[in-house]
Protein backbone atom coordinates (compact mmCIF):
# COMPACT_ATOMS: atom_id res chain seq x y z
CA UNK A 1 5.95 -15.85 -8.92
CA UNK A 2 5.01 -18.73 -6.54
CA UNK A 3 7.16 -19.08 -3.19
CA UNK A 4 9.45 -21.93 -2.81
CA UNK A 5 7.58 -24.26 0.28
CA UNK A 6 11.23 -23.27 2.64
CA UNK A 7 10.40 -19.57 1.51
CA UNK A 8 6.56 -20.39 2.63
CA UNK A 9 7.64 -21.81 6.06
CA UNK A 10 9.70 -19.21 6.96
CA UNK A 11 7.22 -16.44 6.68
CA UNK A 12 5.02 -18.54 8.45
CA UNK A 13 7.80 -18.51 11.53
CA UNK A 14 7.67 -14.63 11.32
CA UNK A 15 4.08 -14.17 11.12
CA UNK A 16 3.91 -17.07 14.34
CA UNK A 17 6.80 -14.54 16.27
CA UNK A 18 5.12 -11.45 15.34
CA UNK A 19 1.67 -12.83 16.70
CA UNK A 20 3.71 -14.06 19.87
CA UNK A 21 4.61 -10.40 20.29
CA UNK A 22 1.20 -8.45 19.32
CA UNK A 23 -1.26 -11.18 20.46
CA UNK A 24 -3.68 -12.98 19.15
CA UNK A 25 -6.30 -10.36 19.14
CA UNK A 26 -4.00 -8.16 16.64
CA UNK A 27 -3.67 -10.59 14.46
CA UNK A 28 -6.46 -8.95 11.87
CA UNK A 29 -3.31 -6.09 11.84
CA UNK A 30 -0.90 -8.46 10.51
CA UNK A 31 -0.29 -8.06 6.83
CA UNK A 32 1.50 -10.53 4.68
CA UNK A 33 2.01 -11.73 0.69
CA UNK A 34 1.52 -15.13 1.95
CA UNK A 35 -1.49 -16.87 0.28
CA UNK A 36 -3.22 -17.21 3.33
CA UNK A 37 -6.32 -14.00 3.80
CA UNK A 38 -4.57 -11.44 5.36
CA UNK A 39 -3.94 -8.03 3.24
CA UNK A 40 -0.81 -7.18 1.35
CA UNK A 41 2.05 -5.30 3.27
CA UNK A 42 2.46 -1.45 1.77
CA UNK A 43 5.43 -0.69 -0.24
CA UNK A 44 8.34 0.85 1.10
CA UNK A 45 9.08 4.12 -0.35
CA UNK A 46 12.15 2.52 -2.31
CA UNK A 47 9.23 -0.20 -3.82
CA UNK A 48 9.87 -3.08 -1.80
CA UNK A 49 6.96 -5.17 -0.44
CA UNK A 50 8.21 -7.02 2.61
CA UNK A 51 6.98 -10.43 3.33
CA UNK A 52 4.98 -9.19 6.42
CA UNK A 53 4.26 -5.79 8.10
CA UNK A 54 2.49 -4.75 11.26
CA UNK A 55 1.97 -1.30 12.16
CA UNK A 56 -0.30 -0.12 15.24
CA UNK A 57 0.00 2.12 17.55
CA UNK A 58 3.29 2.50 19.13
CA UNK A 59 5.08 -0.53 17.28
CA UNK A 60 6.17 -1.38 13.76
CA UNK A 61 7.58 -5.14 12.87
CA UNK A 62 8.72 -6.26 9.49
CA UNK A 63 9.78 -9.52 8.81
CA UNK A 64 11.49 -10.61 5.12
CA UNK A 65 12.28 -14.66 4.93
CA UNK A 66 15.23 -15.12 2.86
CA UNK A 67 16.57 -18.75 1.41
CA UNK A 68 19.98 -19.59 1.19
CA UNK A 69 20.03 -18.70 -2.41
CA UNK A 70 18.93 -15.54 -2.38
CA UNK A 71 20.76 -13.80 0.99
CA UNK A 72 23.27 -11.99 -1.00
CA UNK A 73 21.47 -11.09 -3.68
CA UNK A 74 21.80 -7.04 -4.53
CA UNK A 75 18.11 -7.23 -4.07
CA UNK A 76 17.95 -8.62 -1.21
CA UNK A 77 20.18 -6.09 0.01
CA UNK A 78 18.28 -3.48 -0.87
CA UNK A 79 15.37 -4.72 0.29
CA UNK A 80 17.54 -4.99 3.75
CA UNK A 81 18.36 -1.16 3.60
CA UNK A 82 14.71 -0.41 2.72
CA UNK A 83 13.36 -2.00 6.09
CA UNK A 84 16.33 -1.13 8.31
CA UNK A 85 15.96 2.58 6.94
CA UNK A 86 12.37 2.14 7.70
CA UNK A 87 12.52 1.45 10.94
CA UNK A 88 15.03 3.39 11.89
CA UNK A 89 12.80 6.30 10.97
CA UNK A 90 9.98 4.80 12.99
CA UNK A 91 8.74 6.92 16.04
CA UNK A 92 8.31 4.11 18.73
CA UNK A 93 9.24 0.44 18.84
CA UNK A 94 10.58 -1.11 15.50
CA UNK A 95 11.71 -4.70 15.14
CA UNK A 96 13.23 -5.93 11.55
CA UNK A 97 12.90 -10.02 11.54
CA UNK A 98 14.68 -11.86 9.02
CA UNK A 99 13.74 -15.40 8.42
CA UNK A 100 16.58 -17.56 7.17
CA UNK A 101 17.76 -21.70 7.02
CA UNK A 102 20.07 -21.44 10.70
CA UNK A 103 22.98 -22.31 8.19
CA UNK A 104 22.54 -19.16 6.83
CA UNK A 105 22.64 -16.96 10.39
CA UNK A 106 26.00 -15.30 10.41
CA UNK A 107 26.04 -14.44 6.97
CA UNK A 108 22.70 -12.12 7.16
CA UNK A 109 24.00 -11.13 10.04
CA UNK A 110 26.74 -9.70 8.72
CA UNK A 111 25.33 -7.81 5.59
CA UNK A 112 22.66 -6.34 8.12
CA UNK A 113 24.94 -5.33 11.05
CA UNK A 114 27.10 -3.29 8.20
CA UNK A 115 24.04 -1.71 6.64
CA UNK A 116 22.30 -0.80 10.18
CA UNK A 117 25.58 1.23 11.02
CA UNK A 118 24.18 3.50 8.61
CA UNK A 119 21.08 4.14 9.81
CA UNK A 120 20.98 4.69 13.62
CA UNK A 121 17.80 4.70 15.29
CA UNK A 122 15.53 2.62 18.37
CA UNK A 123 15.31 -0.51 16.41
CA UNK A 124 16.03 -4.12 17.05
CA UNK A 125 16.88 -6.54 13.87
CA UNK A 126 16.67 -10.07 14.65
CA UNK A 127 17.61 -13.05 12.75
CA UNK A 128 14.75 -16.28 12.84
CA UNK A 129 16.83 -19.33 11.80
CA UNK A 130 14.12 -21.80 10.70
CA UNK A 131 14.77 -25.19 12.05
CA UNK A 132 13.71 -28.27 11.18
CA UNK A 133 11.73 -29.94 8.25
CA UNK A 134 12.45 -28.63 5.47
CA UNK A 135 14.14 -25.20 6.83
């Protein structure tokens, strides 16, 4: 199924923040099922393919971009439980980015904060709003 452009910008804001955090000279580590070269993230154990993953060394970041129509969806929630449960089982640094329209901030929020309580760990889950354009 092809990506909605908003869907296509917001991955692009996680893959920008995830090379802002593991450098330009990881970048070749960054997977992603953006049409754009780089390899396709691994499943989750559940079956979920997140929109990008990086894994090396010490640190783990997956980011899922989410448009205002789909945020609720009982997929997308289990896709949030997948990565949160992921991470939390992560031995080192493990950072869960979700990508949404800013509008949208406080209601991911919410679903994700209830869901993390059930998964305690050393992981941070942080909410991109896209701004601008078409975000």
């Amino acid at each position: 199924m092809s990506e909605s452009l908003q869907h296509q910008q917001l991955v692009k804001l996680i893959i920008d923040t995830t090379i802002s955090i593991v450098g330009k000279d990881n970048t070749v580590l960054i997977a992603t099922d953006a049409v754009d070269g780089y390899a396709l993230p691994p499943l989750t154990s559940e079956g979920f393919r997140p929109d990008v993953h990086y894994c090396y060394q010490n640190m783990l970041i997956i980011g899922e971009a989410k448009t205002s129509s789909d945020i609720e969806r009982l997929h997308s929630r289990e896709q949030y439980e997948s990565y949160i449960k992921k991470c939390a089982l992560f031995q080192g640094e493990a950072i869960l980015f979700i990508a949404v329209p800013w509008m949208d901030h406080a209601t991911v929020n919410n679903i994700v904060k209830k869901i993390a309580k059930r998964y305690p760990g050393n992981y941070k889950i942080k909410i991109l709003d896209g701004i601008g354009g078409s975000i």
